[in-house]
PDB file of N, CA and C in Angstrom:
ATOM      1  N   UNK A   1       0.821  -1.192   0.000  1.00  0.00           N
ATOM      2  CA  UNK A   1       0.000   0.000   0.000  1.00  0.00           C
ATOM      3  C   UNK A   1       0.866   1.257   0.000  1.00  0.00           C
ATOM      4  N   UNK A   2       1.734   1.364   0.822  1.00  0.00           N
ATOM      5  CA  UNK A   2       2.535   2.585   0.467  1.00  0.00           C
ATOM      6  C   UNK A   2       4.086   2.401   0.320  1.00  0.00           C
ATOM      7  N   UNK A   3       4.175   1.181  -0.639  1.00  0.00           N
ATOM      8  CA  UNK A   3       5.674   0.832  -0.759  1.00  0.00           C
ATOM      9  C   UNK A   3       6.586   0.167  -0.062  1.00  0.00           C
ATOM     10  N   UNK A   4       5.964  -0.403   1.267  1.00  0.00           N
ATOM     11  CA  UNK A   4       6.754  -1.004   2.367  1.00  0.00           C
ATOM     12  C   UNK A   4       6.229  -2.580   2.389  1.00  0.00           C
ATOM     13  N   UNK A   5       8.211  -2.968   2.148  1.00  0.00           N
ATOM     14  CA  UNK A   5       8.178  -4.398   2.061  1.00  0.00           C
ATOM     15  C   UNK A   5       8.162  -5.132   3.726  1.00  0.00           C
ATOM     16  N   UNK A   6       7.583  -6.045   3.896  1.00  0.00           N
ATOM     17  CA  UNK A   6       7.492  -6.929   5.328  1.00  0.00           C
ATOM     18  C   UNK A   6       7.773  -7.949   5.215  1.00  0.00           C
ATOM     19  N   UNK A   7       8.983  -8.536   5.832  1.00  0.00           N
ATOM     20  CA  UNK A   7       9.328 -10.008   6.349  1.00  0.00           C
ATOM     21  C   UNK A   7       8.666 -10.384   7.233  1.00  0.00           C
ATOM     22  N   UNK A   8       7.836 -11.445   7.040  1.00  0.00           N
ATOM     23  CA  UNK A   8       6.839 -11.955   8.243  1.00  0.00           C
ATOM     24  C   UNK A   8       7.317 -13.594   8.285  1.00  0.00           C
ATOM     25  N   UNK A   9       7.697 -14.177   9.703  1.00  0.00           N
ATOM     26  CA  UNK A   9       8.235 -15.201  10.120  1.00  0.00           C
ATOM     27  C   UNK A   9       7.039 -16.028  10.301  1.00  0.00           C
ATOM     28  N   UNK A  10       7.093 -17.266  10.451  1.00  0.00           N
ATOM     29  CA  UNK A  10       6.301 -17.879  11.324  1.00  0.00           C
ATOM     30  C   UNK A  10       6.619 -18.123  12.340  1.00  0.00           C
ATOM     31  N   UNK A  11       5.946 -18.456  13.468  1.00  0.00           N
ATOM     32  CA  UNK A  11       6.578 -18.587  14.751  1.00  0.00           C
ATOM     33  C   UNK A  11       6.797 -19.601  14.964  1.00  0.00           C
ATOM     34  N   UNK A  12       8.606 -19.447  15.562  1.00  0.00           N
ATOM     35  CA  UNK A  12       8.893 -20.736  16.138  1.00  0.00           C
ATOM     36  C   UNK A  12       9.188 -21.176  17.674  1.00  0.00           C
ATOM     37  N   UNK A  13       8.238 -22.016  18.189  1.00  0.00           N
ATOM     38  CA  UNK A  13       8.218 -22.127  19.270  1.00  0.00           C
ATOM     39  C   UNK A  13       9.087 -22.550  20.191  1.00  0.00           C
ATOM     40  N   UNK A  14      10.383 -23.508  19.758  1.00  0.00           N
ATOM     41  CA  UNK A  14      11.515 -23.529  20.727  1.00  0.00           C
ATOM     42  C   UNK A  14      12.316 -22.705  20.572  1.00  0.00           C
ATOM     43  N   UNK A  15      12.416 -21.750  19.892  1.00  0.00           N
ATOM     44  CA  UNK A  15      13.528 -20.915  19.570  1.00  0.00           C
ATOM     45  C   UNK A  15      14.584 -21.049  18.951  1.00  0.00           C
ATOM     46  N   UNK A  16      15.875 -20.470  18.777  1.00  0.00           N
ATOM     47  CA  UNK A  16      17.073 -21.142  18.312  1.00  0.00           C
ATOM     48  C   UNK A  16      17.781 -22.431  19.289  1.00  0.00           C
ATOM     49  N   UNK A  17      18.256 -22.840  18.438  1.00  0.00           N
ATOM     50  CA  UNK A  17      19.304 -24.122  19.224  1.00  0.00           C
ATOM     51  C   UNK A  17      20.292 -23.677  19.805  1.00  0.00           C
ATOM     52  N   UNK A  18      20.843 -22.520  19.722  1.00  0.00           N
ATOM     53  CA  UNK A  18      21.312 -22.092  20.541  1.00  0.00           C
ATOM     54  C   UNK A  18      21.022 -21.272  22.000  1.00  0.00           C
ATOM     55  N   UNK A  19      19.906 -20.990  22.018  1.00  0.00           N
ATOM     56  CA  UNK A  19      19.379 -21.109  23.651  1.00  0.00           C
ATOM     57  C   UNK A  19      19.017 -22.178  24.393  1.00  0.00           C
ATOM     58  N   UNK A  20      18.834 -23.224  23.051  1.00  0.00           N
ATOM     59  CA  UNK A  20      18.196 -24.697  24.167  1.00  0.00           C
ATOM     60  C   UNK A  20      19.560 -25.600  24.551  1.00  0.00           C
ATOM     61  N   UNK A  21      20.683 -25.649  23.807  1.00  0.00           N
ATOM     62  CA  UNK A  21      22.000 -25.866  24.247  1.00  0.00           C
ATOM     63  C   UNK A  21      22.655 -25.522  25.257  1.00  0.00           C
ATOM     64  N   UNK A  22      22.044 -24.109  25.504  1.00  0.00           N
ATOM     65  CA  UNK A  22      22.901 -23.467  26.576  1.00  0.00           C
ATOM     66  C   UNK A  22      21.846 -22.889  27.695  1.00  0.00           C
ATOM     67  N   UNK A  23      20.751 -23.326  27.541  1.00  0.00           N
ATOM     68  CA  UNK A  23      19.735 -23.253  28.926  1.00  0.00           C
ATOM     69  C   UNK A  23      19.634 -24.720  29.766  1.00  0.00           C
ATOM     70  N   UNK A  24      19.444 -24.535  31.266  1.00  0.00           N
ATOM     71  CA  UNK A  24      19.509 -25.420  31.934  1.00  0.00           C
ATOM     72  C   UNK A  24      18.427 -26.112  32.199  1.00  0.00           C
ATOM     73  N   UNK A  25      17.230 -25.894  30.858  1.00  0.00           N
ATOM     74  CA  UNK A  25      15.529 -26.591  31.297  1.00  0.00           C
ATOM     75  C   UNK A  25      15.459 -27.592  30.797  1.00  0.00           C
ATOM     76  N   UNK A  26      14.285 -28.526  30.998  1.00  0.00           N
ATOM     77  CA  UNK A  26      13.917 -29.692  30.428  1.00  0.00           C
ATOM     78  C   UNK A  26      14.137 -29.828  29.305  1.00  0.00           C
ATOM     79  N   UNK A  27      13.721 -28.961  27.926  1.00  0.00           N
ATOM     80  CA  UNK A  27      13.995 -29.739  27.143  1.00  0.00           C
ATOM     81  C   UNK A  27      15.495 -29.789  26.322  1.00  0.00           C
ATOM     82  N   UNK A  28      16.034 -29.172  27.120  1.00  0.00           N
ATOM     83  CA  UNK A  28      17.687 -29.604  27.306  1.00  0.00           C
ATOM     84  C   UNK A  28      18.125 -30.924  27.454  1.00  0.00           C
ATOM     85  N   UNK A  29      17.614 -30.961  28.239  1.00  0.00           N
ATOM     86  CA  UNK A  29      17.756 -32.253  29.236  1.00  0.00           C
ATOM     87  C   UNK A  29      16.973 -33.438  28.147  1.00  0.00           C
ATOM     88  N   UNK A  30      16.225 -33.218  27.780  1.00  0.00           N
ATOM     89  CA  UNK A  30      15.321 -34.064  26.718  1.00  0.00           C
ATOM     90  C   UNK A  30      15.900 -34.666  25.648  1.00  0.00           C
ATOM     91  N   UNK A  31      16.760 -33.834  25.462  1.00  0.00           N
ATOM     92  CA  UNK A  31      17.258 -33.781  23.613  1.00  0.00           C
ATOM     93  C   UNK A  31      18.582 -34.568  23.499  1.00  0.00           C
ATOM     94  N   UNK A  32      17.778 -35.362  23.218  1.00  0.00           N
ATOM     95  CA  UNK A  32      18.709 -37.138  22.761  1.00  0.00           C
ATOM     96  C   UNK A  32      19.423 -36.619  21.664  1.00  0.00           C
ATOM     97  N   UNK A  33      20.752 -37.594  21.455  1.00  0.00           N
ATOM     98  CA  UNK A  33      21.547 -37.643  20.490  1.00  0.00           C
ATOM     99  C   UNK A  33      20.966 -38.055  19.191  1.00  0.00           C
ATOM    100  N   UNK A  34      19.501 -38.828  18.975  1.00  0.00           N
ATOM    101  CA  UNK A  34      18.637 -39.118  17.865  1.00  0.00           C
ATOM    102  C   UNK A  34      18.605 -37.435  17.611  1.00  0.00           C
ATOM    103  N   UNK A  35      18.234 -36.546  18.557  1.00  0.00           N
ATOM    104  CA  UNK A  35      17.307 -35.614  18.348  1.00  0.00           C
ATOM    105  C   UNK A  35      18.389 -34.538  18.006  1.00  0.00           C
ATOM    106  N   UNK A  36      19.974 -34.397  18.354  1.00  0.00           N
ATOM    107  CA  UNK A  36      20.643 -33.946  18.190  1.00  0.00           C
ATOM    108  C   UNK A  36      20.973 -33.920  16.373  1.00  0.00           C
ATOM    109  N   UNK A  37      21.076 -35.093  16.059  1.00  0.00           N
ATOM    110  CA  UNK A  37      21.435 -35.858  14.882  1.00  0.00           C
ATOM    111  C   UNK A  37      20.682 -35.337  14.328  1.00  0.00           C
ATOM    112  N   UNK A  38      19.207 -35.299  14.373  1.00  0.00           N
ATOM    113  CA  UNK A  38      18.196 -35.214  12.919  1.00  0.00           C
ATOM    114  C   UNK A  38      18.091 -33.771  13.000  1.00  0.00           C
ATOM    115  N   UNK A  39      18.522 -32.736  13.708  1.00  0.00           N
ATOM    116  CA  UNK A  39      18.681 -31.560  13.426  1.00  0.00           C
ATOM    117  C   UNK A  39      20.028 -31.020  12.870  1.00  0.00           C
ATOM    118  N   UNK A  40      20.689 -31.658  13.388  1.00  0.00           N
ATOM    119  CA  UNK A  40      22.079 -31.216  12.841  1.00  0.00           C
ATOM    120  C   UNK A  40      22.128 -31.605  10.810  1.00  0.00           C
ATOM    121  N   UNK A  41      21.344 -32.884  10.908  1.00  0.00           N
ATOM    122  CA  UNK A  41      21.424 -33.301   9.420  1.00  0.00           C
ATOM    123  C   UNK A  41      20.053 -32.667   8.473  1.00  0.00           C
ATOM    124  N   UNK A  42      19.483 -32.161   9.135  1.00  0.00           N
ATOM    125  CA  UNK A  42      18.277 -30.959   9.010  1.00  0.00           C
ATOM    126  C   UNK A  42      18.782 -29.491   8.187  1.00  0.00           C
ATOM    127  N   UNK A  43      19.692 -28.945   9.153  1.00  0.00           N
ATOM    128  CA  UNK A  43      20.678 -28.106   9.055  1.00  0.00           C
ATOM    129  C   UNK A  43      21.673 -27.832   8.009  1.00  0.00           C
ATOM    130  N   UNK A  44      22.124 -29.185   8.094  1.00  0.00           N
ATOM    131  CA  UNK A  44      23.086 -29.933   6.676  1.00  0.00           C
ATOM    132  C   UNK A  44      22.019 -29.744   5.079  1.00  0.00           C
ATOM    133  N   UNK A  45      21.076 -30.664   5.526  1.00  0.00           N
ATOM    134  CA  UNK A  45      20.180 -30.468   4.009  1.00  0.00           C
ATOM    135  C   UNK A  45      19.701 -29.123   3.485  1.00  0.00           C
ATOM    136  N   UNK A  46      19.278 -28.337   4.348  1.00  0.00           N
ATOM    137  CA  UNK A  46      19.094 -26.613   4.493  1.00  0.00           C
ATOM    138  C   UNK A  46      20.211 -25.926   3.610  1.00  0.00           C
ATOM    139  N   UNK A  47      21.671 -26.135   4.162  1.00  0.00           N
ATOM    140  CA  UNK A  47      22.506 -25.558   3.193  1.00  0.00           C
ATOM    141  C   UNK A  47      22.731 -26.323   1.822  1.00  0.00           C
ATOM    142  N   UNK A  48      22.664 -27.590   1.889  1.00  0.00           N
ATOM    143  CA  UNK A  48      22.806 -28.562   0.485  1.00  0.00           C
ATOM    144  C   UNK A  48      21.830 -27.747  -0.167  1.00  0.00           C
ATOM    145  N   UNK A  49      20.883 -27.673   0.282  1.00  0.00           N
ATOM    146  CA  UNK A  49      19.729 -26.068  -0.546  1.00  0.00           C
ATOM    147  C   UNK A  49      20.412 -25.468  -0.716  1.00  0.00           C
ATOM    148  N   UNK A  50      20.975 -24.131  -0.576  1.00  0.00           N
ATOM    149  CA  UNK A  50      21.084 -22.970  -0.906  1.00  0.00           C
ATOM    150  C   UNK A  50      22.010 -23.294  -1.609  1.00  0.00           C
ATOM    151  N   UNK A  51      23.258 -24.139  -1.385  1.00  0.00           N
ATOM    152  CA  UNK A  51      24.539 -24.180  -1.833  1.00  0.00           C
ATOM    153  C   UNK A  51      23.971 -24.628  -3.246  1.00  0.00           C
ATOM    154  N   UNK A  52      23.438 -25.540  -3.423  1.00  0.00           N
ATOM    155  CA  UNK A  52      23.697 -26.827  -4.464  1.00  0.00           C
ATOM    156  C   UNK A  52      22.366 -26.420  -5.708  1.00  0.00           C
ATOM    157  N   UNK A  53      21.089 -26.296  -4.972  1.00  0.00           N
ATOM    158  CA  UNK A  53      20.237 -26.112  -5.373  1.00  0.00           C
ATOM    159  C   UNK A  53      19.465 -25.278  -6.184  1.00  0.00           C
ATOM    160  N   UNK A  54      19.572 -23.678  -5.374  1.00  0.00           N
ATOM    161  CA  UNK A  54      19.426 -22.484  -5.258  1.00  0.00           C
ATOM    162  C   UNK A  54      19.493 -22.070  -6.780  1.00  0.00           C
ATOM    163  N   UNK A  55      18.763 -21.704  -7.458  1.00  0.00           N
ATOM    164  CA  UNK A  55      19.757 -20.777  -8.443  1.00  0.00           C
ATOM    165  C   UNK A  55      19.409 -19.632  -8.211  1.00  0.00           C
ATOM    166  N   UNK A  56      19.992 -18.388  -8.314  1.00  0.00           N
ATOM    167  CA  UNK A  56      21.516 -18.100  -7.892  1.00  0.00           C
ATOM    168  C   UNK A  56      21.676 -19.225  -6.997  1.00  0.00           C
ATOM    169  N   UNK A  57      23.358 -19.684  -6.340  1.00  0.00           N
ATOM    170  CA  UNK A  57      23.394 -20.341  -5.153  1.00  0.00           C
ATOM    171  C   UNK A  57      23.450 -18.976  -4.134  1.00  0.00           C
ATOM    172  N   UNK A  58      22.852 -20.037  -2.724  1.00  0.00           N
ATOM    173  CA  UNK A  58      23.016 -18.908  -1.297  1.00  0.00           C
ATOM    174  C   UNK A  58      24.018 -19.064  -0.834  1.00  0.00           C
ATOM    175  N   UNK A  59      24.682 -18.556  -0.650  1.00  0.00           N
ATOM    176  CA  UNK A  59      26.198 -18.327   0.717  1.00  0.00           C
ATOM    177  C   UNK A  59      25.575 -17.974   1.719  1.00  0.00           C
ATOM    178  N   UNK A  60      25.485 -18.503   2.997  1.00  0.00           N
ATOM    179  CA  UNK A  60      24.729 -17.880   4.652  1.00  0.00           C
ATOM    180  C   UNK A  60      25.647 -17.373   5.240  1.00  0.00           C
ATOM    181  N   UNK A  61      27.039 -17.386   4.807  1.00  0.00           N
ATOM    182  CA  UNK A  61      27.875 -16.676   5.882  1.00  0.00           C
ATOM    183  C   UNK A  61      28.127 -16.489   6.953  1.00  0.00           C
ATOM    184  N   UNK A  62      26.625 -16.979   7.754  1.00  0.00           N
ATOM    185  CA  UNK A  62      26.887 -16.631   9.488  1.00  0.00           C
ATOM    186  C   UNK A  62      26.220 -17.783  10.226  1.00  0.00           C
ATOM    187  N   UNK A  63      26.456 -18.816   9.702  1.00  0.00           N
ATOM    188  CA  UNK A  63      25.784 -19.973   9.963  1.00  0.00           C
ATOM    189  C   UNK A  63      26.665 -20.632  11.214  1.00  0.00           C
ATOM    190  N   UNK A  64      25.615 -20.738  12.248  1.00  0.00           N
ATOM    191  CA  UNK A  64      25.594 -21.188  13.583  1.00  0.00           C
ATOM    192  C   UNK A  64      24.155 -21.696  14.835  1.00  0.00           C
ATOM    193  N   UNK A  65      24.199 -21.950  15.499  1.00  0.00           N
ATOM    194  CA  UNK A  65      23.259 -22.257  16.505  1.00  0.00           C
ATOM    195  C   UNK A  65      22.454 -21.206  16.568  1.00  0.00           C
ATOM    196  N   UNK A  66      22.565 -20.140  16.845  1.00  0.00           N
ATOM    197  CA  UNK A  66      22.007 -18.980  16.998  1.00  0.00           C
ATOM    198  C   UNK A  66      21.200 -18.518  15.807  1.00  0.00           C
ATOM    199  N   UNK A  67      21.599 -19.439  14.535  1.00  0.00           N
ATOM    200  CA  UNK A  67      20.834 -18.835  13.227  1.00  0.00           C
ATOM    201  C   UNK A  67      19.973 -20.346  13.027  1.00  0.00           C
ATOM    202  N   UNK A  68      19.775 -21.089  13.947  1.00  0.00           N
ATOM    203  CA  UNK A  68      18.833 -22.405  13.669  1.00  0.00           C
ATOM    204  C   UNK A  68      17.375 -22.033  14.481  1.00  0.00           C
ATOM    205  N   UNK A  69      17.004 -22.054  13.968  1.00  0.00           N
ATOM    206  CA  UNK A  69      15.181 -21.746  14.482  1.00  0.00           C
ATOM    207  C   UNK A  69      14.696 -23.622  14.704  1.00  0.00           C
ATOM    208  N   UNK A  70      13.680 -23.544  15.892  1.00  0.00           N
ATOM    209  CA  UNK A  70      13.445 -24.938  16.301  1.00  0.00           C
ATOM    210  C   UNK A  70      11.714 -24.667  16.042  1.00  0.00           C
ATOM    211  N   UNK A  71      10.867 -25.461  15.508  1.00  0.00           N
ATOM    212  CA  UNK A  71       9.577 -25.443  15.365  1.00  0.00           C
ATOM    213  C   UNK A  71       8.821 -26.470  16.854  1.00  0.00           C
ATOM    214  N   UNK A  72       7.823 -26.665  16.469  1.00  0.00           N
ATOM    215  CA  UNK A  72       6.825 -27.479  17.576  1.00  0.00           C
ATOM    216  C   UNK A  72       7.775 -29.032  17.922  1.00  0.00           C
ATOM    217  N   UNK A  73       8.352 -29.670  16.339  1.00  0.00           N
ATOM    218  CA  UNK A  73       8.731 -30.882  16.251  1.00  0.00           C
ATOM    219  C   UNK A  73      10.290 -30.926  16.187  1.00  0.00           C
ATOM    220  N   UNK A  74      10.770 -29.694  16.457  1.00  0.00           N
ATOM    221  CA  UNK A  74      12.024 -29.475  16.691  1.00  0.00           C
ATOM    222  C   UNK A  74      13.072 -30.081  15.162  1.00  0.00           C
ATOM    223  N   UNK A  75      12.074 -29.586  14.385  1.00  0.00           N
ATOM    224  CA  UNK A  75      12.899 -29.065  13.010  1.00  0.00           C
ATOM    225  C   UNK A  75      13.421 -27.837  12.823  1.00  0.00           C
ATOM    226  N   UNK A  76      14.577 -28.552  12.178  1.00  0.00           N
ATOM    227  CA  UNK A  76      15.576 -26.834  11.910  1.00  0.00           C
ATOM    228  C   UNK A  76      15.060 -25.826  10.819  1.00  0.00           C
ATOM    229  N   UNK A  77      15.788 -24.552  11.078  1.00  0.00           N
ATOM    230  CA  UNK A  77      14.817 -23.809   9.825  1.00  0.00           C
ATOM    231  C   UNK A  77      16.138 -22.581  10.243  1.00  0.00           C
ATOM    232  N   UNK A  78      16.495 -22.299   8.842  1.00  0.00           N
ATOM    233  CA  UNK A  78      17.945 -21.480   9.029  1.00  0.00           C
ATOM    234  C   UNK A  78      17.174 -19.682   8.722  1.00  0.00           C
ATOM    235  N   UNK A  79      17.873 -19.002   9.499  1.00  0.00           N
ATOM    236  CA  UNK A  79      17.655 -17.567   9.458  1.00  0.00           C
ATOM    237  C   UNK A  79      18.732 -16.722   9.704  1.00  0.00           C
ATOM    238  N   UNK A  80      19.000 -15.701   9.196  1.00  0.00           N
ATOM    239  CA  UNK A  80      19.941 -14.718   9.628  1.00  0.00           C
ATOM    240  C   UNK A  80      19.513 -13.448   8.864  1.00  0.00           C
ATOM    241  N   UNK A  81      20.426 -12.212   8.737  1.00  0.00           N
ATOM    242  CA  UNK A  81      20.144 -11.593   8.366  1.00  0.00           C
ATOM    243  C   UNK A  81      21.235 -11.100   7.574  1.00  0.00           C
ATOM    244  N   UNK A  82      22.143 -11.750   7.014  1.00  0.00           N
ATOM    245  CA  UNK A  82      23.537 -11.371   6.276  1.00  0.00           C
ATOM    246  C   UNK A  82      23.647 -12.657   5.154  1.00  0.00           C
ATOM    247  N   UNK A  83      22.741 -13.136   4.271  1.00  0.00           N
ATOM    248  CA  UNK A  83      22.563 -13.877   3.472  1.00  0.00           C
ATOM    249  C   UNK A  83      23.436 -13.012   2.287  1.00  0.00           C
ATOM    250  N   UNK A  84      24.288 -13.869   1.111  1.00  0.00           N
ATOM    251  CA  UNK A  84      24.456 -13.120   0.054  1.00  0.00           C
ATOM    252  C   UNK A  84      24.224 -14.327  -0.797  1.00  0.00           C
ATOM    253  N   UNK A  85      23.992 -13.939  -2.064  1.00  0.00           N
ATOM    254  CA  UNK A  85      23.954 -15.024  -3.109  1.00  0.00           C
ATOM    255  C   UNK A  85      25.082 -14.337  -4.468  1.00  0.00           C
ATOM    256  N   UNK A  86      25.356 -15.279  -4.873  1.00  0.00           N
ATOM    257  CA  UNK A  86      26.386 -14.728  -5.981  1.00  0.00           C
ATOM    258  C   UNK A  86      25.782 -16.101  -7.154  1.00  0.00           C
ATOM    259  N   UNK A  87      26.360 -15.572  -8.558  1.00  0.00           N
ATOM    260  CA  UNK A  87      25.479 -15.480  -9.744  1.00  0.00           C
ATOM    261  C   UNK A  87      26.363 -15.675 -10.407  1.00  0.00           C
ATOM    262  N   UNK A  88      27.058 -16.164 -11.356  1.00  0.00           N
ATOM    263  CA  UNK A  88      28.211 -16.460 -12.452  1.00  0.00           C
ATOM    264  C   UNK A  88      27.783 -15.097 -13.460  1.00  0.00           C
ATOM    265  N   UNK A  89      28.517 -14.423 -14.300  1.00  0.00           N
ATOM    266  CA  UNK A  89      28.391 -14.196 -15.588  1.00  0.00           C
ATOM    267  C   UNK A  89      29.751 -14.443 -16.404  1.00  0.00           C
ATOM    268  N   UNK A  90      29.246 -14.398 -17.347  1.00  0.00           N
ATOM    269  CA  UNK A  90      30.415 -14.688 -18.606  1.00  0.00           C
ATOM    270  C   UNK A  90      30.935 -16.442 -18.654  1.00  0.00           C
ATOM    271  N   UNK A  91      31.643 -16.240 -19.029  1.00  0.00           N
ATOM    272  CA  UNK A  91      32.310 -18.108 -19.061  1.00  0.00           C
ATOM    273  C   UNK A  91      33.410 -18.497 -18.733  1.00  0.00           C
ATOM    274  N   UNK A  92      33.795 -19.579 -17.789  1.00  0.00           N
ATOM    275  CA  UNK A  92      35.094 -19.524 -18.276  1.00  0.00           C
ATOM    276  C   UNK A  92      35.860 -18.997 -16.736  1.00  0.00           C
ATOM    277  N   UNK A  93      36.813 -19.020 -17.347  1.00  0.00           N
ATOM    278  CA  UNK A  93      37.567 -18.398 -16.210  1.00  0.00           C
ATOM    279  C   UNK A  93      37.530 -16.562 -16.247  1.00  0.00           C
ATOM    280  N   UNK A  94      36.995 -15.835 -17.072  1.00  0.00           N
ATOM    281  CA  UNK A  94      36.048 -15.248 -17.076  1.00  0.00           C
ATOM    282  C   UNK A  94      35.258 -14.403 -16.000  1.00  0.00           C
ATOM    283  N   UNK A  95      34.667 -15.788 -15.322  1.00  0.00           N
ATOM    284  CA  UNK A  95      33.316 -15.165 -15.094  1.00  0.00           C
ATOM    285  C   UNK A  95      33.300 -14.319 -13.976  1.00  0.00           C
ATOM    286  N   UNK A  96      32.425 -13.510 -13.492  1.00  0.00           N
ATOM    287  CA  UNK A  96      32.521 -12.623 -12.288  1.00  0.00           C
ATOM    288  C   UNK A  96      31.081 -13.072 -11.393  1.00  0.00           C
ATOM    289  N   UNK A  97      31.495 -12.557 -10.030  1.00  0.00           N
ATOM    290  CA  UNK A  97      30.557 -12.561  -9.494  1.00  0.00           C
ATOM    291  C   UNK A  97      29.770 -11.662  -8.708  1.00  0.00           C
ATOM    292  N   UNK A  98      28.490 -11.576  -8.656  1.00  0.00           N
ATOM    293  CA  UNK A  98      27.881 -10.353  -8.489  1.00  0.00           C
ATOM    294  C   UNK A  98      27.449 -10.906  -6.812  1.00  0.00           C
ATOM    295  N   UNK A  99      27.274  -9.940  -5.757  1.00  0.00           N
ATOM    296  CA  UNK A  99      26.643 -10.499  -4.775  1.00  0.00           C
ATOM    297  C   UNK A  99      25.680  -9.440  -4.410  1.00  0.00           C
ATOM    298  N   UNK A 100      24.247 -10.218  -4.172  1.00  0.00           N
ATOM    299  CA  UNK A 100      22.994  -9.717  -4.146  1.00  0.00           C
ATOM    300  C   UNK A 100      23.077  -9.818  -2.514  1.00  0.00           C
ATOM    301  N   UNK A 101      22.227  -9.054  -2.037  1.00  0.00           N
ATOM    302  CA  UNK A 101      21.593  -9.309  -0.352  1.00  0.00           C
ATOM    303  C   UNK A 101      20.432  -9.884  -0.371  1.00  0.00           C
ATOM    304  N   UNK A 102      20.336 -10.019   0.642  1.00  0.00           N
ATOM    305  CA  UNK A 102      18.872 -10.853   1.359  1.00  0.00           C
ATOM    306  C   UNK A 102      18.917 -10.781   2.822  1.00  0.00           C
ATOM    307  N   UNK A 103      17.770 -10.642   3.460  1.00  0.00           N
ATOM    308  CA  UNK A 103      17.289 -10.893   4.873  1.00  0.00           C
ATOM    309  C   UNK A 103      16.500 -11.573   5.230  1.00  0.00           C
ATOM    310  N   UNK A 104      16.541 -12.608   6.396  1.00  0.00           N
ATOM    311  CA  UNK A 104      15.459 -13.384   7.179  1.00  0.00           C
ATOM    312  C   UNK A 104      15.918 -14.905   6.812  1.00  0.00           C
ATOM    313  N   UNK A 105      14.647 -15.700   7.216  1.00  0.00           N
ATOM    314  CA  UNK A 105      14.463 -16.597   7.015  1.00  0.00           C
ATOM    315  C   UNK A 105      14.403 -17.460   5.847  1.00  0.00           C
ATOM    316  N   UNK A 106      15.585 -18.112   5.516  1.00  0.00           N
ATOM    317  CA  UNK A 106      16.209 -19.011   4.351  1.00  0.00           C
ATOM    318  C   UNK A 106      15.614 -20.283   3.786  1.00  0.00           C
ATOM    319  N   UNK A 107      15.292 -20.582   4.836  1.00  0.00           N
ATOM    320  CA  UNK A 107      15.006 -22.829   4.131  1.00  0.00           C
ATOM    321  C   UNK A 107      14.262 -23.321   5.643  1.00  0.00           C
TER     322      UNK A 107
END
């Protein structure tokens, strides 16, 4: 309506993995090495996105605990706010790369 773009999240209810790592509550205490694993390889497939997938590909640059968002079922979901993507042109050894920005929530 008057030109203003909005990033709207969905909410995630455990927060990053990096507060539940380093808080001393239950579901700290909860979070099995199964549960460790299928987020960490959660995480992994997230960037196999951007990297592999993506066209342009994404570079996240600031990828850590603190940029993992945890949902109800304690799936990962990557966010930051220093995303760049870079783009080939020309051919060859050649080519250059352009880097675009982006903010928020990634994969």
């Amino acid at each position: 309506e008057h030109s203003q773009h909005l990033l709207v999240y969905e909410y995630m209810s455990n927060g990053t993995l990096h507060d539940i790592l380093h808080s001393g509550d239950e579901l700290n205490k909860k979070f099995s090495w199964n549960v460790r694993v299928r987020i960490a390889l959660g995480a992994a497939r997230a960037l196999e996105y951007l990297h592999e997938i993506c066209q342009p590909s994404i570079v996240h640059r600031n990828f850590n605990s603190a940029n993992i968002l945890l949902d109800d079922e304690l799936s990962p979901h990557l966010s930051d706010c220093g995303l760049e993507a870079f783009t080939s042109f020309g051919s060859g050894s050649q080519a250059a790369a352009q880097t675009l920005g982006s903010f928020g929530y990634s994969a």
